[in-house]
Protein backbone atom coordinates (compact mmCIF):
# COMPACT_ATOMS: atom_id res chain seq x y z
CA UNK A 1 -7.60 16.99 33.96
CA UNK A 2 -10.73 14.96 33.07
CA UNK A 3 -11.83 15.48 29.29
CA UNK A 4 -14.16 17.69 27.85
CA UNK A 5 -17.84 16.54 27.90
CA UNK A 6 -20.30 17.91 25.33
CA UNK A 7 -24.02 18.66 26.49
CA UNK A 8 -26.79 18.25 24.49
CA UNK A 9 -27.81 22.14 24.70
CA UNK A 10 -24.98 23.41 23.50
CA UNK A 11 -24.08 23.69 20.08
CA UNK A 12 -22.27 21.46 17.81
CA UNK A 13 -18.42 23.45 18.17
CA UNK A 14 -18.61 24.52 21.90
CA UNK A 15 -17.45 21.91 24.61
CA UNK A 16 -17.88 21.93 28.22
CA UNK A 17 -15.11 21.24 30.54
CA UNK A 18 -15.46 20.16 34.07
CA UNK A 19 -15.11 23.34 35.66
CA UNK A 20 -17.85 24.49 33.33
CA UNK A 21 -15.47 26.60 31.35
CA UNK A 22 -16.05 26.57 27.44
CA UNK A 23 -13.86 25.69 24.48
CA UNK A 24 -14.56 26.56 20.83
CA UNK A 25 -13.24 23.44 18.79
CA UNK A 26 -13.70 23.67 15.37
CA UNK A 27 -13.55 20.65 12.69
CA UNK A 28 -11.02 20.66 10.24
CA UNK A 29 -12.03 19.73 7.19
CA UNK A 30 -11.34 16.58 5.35
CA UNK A 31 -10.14 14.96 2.21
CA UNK A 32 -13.95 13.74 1.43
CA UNK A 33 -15.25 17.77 2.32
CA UNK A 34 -13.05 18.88 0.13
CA UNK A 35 -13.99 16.36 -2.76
CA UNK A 36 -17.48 17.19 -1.83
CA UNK A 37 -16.99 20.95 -2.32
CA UNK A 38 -15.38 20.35 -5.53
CA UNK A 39 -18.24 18.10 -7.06
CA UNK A 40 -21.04 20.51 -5.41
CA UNK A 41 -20.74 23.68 -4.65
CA UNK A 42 -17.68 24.91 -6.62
CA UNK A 43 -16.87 28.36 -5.16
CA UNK A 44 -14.06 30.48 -6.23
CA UNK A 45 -13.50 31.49 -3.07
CA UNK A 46 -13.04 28.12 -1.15
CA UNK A 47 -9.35 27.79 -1.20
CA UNK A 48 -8.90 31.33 0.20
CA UNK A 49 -11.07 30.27 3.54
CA UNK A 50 -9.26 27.34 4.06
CA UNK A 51 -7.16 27.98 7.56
CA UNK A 52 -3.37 27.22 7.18
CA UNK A 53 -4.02 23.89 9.21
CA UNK A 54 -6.83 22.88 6.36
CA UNK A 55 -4.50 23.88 3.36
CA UNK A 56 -1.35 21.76 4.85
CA UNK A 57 -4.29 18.49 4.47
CA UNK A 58 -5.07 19.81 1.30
CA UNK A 59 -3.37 16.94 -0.29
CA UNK A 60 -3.53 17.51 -4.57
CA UNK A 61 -2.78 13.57 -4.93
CA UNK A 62 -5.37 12.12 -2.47
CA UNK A 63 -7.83 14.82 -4.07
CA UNK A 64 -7.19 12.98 -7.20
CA UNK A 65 -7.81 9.49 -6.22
CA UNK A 66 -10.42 10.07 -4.49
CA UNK A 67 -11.80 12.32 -7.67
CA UNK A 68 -10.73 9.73 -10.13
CA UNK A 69 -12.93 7.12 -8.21
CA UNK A 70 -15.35 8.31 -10.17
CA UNK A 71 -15.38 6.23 -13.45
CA UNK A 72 -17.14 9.21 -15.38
CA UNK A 73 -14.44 11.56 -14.78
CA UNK A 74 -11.31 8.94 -14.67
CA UNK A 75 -9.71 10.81 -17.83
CA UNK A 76 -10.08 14.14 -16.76
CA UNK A 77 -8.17 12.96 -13.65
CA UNK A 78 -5.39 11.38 -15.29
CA UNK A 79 -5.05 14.11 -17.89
CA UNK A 80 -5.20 16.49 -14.77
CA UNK A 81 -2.52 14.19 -13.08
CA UNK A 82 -0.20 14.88 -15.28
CA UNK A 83 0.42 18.38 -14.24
CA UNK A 84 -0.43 18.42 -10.94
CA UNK A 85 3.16 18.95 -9.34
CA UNK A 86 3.40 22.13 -11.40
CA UNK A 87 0.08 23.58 -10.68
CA UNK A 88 -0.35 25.84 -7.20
CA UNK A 89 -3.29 24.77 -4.53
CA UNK A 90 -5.41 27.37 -5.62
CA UNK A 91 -5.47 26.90 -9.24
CA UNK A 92 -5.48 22.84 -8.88
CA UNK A 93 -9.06 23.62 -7.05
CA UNK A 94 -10.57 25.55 -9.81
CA UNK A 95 -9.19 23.37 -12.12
CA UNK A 96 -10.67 20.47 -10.21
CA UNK A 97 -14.23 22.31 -10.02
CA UNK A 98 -13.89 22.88 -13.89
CA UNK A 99 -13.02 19.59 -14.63
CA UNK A 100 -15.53 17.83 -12.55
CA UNK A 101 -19.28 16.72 -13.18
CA UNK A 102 -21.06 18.71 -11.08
CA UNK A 103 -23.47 17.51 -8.53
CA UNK A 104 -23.68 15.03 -5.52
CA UNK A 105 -22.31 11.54 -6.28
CA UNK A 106 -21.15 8.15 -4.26
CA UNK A 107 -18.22 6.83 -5.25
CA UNK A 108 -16.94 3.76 -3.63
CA UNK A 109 -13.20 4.25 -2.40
CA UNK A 110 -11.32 1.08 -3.73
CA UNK A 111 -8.77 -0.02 -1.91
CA UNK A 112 -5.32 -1.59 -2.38
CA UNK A 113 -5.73 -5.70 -3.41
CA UNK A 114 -1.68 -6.06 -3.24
CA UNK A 115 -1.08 -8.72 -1.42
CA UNK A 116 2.07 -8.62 1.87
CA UNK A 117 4.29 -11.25 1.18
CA UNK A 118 6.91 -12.25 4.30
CA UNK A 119 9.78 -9.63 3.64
CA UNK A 120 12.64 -12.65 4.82
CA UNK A 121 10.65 -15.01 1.97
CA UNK A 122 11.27 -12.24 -0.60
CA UNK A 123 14.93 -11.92 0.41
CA UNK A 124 15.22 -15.81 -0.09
CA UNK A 125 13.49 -15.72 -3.34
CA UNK A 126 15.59 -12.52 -4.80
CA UNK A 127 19.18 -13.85 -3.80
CA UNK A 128 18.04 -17.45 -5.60
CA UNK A 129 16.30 -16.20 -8.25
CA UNK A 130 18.91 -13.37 -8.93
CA UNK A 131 16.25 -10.72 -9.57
CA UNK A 132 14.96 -7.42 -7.83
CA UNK A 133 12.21 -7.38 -4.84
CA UNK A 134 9.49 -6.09 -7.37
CA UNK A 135 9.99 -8.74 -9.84
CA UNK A 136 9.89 -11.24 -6.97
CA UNK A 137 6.65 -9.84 -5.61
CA UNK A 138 5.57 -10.29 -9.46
CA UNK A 139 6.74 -14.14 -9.43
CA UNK A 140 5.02 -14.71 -6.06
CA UNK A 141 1.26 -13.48 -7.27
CA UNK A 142 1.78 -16.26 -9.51
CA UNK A 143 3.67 -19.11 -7.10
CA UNK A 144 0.91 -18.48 -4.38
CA UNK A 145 -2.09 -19.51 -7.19
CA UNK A 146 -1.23 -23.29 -7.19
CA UNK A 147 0.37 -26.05 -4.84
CA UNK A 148 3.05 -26.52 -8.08
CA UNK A 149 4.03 -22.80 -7.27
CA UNK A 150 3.98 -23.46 -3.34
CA UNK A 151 6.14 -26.66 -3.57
CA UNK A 152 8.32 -24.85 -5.85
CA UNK A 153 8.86 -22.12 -2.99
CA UNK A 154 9.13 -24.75 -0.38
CA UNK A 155 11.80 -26.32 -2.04
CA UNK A 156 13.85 -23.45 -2.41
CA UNK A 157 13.14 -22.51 0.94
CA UNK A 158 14.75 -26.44 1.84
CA UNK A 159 17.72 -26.06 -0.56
CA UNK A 160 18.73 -22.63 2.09
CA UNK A 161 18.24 -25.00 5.10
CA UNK A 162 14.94 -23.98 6.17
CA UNK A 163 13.00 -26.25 8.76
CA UNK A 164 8.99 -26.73 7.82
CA UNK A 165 8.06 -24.65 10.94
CA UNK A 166 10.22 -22.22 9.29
CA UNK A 167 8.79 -22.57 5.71
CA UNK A 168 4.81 -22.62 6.97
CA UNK A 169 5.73 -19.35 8.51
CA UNK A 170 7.46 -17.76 5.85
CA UNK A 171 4.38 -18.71 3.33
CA UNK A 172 1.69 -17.34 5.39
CA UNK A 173 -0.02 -14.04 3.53
């Protein structure tokens, strides 16, 4: 069956198969509508609208990061944070609208800077080290700065019989 194509004279939620039947499709909302609706229109009602589909995506914890991206309201968020595993859907919203500045605002998302370090190098570096994966991750961000930290890996990485085709691959980020 050939997919759906969408004519320019129809509107925005009705497609157009091939046998010129039509098919309602309506857009579920997403994490930035919702963070939207919180910062600018702030109706008590909003939760109650939401279909079952657009609750199950209404995710409290992404709300907040994406909320707390906001350095004005980064407190609030935290504070709010804090109590968020307790609080229902519906009362997290209005709590949410309360909390928040009101009107439209751009707030870049910031993303993760952690750094994916070879899982087998890690392994290596835990069993020699005789510490946990975390704290090696920790030791690494600080190995990987300098070419003393990066011949001290290497020659580890020698001392457990590795082969320099083996060692380049295991230090690549």
């Amino acid at each position: 069956m050939p997919r759906p194509k969408k004519t320019q004279k129809q509107s925005k939620n009705v497609l157009e198969t091939s046998n010129g039947e039509n098919q309602n499709s309506t857009k579920s909302k997403s994490l930035f509508d919702h963070i939207n609706h919180i910062r600018e229109v702030k109706s008590s009602d909003y939760y109650d609208k939401l279909t079952d589909v657009e609750k199950k995506g209404f995710s409290k914890y992404t709300l907040l990061m994406g909320l707390s991206m906001d350095v004005a309201s980064i407190d609030t968020m935290s504070y709010l944070s804090k109590y968020f595993e307790v609080i229902p859907n519906k009362q997290f919203y209005t709590a949410c609208c309360d909390l928040t500045p009101a009107g439209k605002k751009y707030c870049k998302w910031i993303k993760s800077s952690g750094t994916k370090y070879n899982s087998e190098l890690l392994e290596l570096l835990s069993s020699h080290l005789q510490i946990g994966i975390d704290e090696v991750r920790d030791y690494c961000k600080i190995l990987f700065r300098d070419e003393n930290g990066l011949s001290y890996i290497h020659d580890i990485c020698k001392k457990y019989g590795k082969t320099d085709k083996e060692i380049e691959r295991l230090l690549e980020v």
